[in-house]
Every structure is written in structure tokens, then in C-alpha cells.
N, C-alpha and C. Protein backbone atom coordinates (compact mmCIF):
# COMPACT_ATOMS: atom_id res chain seq x y z
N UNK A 1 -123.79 -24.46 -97.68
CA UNK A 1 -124.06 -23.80 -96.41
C UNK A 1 -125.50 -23.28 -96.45
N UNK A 2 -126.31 -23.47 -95.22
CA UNK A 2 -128.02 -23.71 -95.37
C UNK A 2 -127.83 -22.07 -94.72
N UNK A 3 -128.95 -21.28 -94.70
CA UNK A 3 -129.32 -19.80 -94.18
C UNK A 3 -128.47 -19.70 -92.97
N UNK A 4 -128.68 -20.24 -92.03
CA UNK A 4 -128.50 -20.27 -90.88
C UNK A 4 -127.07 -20.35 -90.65
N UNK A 5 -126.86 -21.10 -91.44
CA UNK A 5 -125.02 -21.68 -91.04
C UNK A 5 -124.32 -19.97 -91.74
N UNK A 6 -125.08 -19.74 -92.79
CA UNK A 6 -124.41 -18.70 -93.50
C UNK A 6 -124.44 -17.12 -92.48
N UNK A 7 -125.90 -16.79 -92.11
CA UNK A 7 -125.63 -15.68 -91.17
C UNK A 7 -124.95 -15.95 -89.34
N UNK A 8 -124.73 -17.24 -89.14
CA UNK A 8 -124.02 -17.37 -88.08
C UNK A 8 -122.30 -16.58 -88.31
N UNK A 9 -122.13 -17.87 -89.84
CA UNK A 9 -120.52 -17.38 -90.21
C UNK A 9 -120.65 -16.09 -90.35
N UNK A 10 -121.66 -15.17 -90.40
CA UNK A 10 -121.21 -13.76 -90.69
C UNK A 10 -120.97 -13.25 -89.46
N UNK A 11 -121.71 -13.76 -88.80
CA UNK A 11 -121.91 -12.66 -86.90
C UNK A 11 -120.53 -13.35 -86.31
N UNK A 12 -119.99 -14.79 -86.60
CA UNK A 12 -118.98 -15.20 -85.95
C UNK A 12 -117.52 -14.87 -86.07
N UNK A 13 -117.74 -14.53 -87.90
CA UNK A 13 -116.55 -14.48 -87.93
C UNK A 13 -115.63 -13.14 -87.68
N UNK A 14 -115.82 -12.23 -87.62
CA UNK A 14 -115.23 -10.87 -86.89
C UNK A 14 -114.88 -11.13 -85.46
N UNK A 15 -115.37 -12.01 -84.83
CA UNK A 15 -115.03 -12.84 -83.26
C UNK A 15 -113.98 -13.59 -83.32
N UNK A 16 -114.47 -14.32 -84.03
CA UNK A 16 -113.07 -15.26 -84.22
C UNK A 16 -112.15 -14.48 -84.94
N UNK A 17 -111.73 -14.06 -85.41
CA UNK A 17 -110.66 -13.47 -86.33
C UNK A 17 -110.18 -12.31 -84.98
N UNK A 18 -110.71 -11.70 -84.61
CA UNK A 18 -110.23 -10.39 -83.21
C UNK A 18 -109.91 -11.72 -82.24
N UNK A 19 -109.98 -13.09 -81.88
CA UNK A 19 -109.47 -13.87 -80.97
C UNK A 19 -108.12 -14.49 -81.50
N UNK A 20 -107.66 -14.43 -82.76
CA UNK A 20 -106.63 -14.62 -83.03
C UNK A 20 -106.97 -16.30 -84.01
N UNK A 21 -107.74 -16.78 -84.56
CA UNK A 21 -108.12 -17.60 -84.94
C UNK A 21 -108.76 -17.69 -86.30
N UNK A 22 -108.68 -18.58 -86.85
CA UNK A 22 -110.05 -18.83 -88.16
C UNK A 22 -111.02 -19.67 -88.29
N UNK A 23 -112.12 -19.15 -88.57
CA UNK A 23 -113.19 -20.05 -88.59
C UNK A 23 -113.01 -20.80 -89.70
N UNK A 24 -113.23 -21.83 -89.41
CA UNK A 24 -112.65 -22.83 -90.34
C UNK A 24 -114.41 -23.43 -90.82
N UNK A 25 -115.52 -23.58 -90.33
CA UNK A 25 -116.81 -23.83 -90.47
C UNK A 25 -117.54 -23.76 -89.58
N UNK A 26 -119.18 -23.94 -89.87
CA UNK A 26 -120.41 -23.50 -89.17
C UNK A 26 -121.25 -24.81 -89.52
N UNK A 27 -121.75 -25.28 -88.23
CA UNK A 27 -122.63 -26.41 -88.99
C UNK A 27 -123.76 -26.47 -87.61
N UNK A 28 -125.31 -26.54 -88.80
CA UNK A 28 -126.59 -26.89 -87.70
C UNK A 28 -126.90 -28.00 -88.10
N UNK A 29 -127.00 -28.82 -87.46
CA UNK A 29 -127.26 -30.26 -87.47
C UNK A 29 -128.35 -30.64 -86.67
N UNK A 30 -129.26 -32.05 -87.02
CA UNK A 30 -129.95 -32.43 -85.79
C UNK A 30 -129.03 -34.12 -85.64
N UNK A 31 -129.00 -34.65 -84.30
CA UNK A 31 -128.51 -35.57 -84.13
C UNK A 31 -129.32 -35.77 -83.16
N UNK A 32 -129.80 -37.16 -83.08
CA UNK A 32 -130.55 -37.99 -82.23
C UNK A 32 -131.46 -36.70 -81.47
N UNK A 33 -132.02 -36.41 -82.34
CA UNK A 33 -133.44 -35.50 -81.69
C UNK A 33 -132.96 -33.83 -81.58
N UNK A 34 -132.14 -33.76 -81.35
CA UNK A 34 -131.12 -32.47 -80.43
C UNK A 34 -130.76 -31.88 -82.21
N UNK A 35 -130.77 -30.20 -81.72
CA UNK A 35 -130.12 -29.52 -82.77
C UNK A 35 -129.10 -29.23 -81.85
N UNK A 36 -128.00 -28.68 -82.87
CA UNK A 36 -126.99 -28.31 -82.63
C UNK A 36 -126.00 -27.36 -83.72
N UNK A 37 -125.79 -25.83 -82.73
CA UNK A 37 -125.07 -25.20 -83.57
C UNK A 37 -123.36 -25.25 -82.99
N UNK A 38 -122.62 -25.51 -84.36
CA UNK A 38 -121.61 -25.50 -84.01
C UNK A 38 -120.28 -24.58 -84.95
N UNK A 39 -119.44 -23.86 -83.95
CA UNK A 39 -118.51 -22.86 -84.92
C UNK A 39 -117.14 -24.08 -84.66
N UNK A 40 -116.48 -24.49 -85.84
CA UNK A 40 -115.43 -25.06 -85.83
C UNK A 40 -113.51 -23.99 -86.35
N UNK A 41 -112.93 -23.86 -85.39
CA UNK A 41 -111.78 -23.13 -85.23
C UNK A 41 -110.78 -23.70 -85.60
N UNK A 42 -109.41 -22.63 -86.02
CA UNK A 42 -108.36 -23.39 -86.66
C UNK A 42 -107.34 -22.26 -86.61
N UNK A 43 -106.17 -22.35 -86.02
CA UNK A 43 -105.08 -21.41 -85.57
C UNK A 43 -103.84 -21.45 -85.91
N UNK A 44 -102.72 -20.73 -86.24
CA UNK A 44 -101.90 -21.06 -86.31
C UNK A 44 -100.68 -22.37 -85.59
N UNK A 45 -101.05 -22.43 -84.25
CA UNK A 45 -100.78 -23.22 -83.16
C UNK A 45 -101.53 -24.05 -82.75
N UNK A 46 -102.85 -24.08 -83.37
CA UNK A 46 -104.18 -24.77 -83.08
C UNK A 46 -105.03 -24.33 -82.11
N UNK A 47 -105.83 -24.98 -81.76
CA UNK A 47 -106.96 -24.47 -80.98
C UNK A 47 -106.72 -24.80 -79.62
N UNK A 48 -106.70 -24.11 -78.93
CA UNK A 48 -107.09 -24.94 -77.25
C UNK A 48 -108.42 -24.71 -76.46
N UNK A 49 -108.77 -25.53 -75.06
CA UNK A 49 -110.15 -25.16 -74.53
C UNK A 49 -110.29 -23.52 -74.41
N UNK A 50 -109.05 -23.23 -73.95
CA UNK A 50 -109.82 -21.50 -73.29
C UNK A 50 -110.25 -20.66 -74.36
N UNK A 51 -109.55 -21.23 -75.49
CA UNK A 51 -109.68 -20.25 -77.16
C UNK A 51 -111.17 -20.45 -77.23
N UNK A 52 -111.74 -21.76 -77.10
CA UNK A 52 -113.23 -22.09 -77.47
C UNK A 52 -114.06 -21.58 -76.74
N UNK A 53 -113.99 -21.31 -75.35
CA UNK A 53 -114.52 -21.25 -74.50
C UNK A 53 -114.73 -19.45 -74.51
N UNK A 54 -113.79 -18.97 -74.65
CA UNK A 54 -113.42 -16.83 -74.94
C UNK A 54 -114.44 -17.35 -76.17
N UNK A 55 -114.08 -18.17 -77.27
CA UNK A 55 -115.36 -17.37 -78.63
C UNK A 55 -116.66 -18.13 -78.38
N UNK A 56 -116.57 -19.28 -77.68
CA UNK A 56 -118.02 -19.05 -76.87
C UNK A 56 -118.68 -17.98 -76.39
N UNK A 57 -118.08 -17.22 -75.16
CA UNK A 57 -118.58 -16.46 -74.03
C UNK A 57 -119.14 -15.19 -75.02
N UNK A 58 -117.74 -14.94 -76.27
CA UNK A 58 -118.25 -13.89 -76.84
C UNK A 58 -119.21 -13.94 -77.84
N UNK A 59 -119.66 -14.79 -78.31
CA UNK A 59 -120.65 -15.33 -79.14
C UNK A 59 -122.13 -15.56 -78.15
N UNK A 60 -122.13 -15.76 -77.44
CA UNK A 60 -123.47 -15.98 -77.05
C UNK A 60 -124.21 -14.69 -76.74
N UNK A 61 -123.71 -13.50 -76.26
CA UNK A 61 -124.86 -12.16 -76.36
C UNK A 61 -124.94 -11.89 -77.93
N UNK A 62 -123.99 -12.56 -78.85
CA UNK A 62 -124.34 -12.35 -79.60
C UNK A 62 -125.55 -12.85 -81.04
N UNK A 63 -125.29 -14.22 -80.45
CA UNK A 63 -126.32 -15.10 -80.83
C UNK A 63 -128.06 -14.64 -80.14
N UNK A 64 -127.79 -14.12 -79.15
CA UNK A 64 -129.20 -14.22 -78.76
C UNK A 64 -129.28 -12.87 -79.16
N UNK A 65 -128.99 -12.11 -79.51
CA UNK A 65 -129.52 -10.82 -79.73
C UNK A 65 -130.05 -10.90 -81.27
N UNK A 66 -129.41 -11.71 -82.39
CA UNK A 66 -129.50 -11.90 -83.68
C UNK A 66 -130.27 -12.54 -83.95
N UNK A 67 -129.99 -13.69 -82.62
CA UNK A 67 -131.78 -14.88 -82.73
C UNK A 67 -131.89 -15.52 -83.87
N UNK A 68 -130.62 -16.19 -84.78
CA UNK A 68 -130.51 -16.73 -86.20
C UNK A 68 -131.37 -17.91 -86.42
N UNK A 69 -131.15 -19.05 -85.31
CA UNK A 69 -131.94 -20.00 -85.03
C UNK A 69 -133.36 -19.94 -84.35
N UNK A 70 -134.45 -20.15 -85.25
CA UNK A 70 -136.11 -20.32 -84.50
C UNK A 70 -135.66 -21.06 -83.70
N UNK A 71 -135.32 -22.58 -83.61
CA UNK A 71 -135.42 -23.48 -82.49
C UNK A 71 -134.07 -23.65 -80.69
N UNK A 72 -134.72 -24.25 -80.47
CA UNK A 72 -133.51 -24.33 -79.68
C UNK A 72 -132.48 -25.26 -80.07
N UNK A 73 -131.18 -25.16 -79.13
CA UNK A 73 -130.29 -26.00 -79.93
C UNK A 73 -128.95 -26.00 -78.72
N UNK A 74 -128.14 -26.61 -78.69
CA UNK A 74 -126.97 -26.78 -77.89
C UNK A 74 -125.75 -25.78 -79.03
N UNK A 75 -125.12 -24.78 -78.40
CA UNK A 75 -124.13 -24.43 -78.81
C UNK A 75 -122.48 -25.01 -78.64
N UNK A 76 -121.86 -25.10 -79.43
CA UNK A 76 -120.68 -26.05 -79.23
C UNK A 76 -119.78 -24.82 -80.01
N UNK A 77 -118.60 -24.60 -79.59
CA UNK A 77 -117.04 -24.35 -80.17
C UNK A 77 -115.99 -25.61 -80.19
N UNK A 78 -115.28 -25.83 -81.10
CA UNK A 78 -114.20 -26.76 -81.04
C UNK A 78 -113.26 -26.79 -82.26
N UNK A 79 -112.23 -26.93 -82.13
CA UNK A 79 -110.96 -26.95 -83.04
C UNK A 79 -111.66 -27.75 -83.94
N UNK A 80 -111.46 -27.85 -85.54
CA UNK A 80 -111.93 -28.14 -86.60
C UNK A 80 -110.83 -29.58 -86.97
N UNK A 81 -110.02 -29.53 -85.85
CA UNK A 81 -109.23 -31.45 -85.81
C UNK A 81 -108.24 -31.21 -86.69
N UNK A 82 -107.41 -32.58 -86.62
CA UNK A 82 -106.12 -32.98 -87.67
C UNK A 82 -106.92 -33.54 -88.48
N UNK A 83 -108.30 -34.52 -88.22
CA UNK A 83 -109.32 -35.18 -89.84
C UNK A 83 -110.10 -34.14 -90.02
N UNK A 84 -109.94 -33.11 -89.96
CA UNK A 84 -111.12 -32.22 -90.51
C UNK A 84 -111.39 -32.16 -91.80
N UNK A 85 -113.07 -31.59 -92.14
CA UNK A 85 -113.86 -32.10 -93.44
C UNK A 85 -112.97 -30.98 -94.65
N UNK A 86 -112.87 -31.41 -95.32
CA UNK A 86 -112.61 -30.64 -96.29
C UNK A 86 -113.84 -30.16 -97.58
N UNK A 87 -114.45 -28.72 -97.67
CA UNK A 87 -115.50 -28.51 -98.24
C UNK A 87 -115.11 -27.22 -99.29
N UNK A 88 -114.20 -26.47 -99.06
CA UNK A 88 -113.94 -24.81 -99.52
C UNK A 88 -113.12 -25.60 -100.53
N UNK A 89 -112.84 -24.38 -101.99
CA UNK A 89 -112.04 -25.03 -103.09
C UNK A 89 -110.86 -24.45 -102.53
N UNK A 90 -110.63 -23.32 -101.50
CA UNK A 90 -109.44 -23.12 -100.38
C UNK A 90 -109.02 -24.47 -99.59
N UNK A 91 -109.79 -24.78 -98.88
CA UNK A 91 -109.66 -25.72 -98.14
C UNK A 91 -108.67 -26.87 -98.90
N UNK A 92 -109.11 -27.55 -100.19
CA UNK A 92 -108.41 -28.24 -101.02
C UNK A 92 -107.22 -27.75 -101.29
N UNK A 93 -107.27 -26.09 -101.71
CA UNK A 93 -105.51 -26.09 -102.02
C UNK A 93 -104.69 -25.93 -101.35
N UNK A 94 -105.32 -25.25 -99.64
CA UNK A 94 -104.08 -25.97 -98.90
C UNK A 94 -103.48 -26.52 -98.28
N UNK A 95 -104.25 -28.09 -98.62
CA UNK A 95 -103.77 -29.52 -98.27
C UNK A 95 -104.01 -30.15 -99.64
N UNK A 96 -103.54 -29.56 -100.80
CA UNK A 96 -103.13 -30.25 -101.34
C UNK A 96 -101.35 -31.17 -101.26
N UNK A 97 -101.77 -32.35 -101.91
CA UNK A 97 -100.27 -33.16 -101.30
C UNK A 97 -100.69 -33.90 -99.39
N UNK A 98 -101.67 -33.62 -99.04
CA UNK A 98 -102.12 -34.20 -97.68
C UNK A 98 -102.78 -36.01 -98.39
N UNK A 99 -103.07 -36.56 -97.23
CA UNK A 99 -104.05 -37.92 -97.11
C UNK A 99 -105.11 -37.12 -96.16
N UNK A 100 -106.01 -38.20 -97.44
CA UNK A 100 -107.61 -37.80 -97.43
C UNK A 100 -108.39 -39.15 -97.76
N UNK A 101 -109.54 -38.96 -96.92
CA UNK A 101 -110.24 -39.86 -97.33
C UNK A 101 -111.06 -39.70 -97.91
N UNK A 102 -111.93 -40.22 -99.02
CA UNK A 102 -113.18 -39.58 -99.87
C UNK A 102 -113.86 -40.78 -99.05
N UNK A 103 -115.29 -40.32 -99.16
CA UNK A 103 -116.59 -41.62 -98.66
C UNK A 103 -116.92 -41.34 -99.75
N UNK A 104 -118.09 -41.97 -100.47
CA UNK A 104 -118.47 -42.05 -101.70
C UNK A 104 -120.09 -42.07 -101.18
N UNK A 105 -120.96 -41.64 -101.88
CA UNK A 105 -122.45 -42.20 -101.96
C UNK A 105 -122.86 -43.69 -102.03
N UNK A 106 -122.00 -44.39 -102.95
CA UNK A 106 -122.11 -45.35 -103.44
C UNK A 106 -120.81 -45.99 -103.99
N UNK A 107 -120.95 -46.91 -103.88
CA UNK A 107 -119.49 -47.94 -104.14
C UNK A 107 -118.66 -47.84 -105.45
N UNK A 108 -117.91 -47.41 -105.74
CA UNK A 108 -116.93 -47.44 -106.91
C UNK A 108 -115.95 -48.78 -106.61
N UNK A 109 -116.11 -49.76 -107.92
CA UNK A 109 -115.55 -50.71 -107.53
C UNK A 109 -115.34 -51.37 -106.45
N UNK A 110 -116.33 -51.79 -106.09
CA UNK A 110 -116.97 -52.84 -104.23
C UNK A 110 -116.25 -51.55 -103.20
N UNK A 111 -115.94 -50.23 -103.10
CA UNK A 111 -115.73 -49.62 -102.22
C UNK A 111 -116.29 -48.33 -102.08
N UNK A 112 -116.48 -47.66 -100.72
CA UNK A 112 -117.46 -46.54 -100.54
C UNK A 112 -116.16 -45.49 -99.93
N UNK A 113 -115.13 -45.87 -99.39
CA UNK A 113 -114.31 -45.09 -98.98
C UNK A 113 -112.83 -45.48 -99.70
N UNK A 114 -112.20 -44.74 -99.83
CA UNK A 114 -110.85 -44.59 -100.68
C UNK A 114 -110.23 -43.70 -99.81
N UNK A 115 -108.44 -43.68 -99.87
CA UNK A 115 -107.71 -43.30 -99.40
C UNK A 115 -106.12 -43.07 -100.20
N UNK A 116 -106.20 -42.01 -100.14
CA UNK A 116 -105.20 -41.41 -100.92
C UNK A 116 -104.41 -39.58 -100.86
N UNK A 117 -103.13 -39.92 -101.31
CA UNK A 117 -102.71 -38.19 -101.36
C UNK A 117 -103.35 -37.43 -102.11
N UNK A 118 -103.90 -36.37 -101.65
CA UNK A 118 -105.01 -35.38 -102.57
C UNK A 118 -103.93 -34.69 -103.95
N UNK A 119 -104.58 -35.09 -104.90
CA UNK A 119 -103.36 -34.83 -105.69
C UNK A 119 -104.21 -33.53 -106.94
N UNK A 120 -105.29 -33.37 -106.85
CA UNK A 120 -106.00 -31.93 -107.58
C UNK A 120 -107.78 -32.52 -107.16
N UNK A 121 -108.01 -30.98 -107.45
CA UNK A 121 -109.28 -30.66 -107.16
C UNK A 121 -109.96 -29.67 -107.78
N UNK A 122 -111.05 -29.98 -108.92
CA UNK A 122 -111.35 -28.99 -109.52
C UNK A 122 -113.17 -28.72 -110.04
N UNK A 123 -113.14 -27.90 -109.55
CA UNK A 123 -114.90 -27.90 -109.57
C UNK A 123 -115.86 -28.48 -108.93
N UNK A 124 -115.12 -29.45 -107.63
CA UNK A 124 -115.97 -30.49 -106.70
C UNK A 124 -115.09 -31.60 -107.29
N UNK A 125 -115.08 -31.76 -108.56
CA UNK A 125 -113.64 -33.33 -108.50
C UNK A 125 -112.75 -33.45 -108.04
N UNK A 126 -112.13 -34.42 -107.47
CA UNK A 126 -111.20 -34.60 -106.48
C UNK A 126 -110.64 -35.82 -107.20
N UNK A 127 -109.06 -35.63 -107.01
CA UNK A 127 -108.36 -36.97 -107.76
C UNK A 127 -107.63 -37.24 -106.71
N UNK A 128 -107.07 -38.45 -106.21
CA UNK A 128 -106.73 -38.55 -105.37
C UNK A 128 -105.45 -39.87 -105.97
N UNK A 129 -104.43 -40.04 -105.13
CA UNK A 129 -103.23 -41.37 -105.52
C UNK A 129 -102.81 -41.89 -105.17
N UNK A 130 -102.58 -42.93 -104.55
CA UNK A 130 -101.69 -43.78 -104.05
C UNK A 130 -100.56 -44.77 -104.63
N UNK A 131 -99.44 -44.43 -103.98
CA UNK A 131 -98.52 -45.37 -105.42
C UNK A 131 -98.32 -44.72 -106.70
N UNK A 132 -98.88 -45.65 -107.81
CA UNK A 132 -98.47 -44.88 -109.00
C UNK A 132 -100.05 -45.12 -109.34
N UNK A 133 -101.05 -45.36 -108.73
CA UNK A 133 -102.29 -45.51 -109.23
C UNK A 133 -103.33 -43.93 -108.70
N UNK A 134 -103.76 -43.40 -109.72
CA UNK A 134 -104.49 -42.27 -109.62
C UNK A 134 -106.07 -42.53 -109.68
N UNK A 135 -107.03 -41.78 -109.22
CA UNK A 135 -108.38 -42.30 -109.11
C UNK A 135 -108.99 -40.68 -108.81
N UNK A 136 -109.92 -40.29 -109.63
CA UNK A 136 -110.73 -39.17 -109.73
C UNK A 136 -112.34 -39.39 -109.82
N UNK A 137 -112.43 -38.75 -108.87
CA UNK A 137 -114.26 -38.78 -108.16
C UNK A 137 -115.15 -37.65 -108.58
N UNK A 138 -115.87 -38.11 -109.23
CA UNK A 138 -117.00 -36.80 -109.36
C UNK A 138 -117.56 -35.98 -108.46
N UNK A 139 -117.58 -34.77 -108.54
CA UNK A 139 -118.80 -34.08 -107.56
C UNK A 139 -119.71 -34.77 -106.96
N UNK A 140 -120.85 -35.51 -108.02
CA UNK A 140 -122.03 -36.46 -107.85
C UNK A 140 -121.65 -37.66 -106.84
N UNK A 141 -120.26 -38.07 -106.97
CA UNK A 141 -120.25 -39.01 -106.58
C UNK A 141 -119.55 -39.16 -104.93
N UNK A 142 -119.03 -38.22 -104.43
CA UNK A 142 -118.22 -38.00 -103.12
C UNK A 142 -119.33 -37.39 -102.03
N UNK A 143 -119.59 -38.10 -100.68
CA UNK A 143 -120.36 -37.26 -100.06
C UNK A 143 -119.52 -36.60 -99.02
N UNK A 144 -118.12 -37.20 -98.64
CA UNK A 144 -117.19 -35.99 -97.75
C UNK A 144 -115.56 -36.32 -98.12
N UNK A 145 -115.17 -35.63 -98.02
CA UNK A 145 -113.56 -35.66 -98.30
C UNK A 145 -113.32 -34.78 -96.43
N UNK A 146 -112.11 -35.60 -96.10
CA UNK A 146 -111.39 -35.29 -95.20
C UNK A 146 -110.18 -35.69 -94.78
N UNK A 147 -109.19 -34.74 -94.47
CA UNK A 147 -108.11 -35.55 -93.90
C UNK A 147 -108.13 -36.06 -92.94
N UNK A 148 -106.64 -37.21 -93.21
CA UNK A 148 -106.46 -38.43 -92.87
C UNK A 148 -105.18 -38.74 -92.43
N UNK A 149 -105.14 -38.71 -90.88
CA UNK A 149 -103.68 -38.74 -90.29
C UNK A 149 -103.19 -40.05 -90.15
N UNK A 150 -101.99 -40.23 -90.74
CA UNK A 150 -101.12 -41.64 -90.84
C UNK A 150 -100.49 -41.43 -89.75
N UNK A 151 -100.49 -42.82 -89.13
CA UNK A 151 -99.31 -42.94 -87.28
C UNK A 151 -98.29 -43.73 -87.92
């Protein structure tokens, strides 16, 4: 988490938490030219528009008064999804026993993405299984883990 993402999650999260919710992450990104700050939510019942829209309304006198971001940027709220990223060593334990996908940096055995039940996670390694075949990824070597909803 870069400066920015870190004093957002601080100003956000006392908002979200008094709306009945958890911030689940904070991310500034640039995409095709455009920054963008975004608070990602996660509820017992899940998220809906008006939930995003209340920690919007209440977040923005608050953003501009704190002024975290020099540049400009599009503000976004939105439920953190059924594939959401998995990054916290929380986050891992509780979906452990979930499907996840790892992407890789680089190909482990002709593949960059793998798919499997998250079966431990320790220090940034992630082992993951399918079947009776187990497969464990380095820190170095995973650039996102997220779940992965089976239809």
C-alpha cells in the first residue's frame, strides 16, 4: 500500500465501519491517462449502490479537506466482488478452503495462471490444490491471487 492509499484507508475507514461495512481496500491507479481513487467495500449481506453512494457522499468533504491526492483523479466506491483480490495475510485465512486463481509473473511450467483450492498461505507463499495434486508459489513469483467463482 503506496502513501496515499495508506492515509486514504485511515480517513475512510471510521466511515465505512459507522455505515455498517468493511473496507476491504484502497487503490490509486492510473488507467489509460486518468487517475483514479478507489475505496473497495465488503458487508455482511454485501454491498449495494446506496451503501456506495452514502460512503461516497460521506467521503468527499472529507477527501477534500485532507487533500491526500496532489493530482486530480475520479473517485469510485464499489463492493470489493465475489473475484476479489486477495492481498492481507487476513484476507487468506478467511478464504482459506475457497478457489483462487494465482497469475504468475512468469510461466511455471508453460503457465502464467493456475487454479486451485487455497489450501495455506504463509509469508506471501501460497499453495494451492486441485485433486490430489498440490502446487506452492513463491512470493517472487505470484503477481495477484484472487478468488474464483465456479458456476
Amino acid at each position: 500500500m503506496n502513501r496515499i492509499e495508506k492515509t486514504v484507508w485511515d480517513l475512510a475507514l471510521p466511515v465505512v465501519e459507522n455505515s455498517g461495512y468493511e473496507l476491504w481496500d484502497v487503490e490509486y491507479v492510473t488507467e489509460g491517462g486518468q487517475r483514479y481513487l478507489r475505496l473497495y467495500l465488503d458487508g455482511p449481506d454485501g454491498v449495494d449502490l446506496d451503501g456506495c453512494e452514502r460512503v461516497s457522499r460521506a467521503m468527499d468533504p472529507i477527501l477534500d479537506e485532507a487533500d491526500p491526492v496532489p493530482d486530480s483523479y475520479i473517485f469510485e466506491v464499489s463492493s470489493a466482488g465475489c473475484e476479489r483480490a486477495l492481498k492481507r495475510p487476513s484476507d487468506f485465512a478467511r478464504f482459506m478452503g475457497a478457489n483462487v486463481e494465482v497469475k504468475l509473473y512468469s510461466a511455471a511450467d508453460g503457465a502464467k495462471q493456475w487454479v486451485g483450492k487455497l489450501l495455506a498461505y504463509e509469508d506471501g507463499d501460497v499453495t494451492i490444490g486441485s485433486g490430489q495434486e498440490e502446487r506452492r508459489f513463491t512470493k517472487k513469483q505470484i503477481a495477484s491471487v484472487r478468488l474464483r467463482m465456479e458456476i
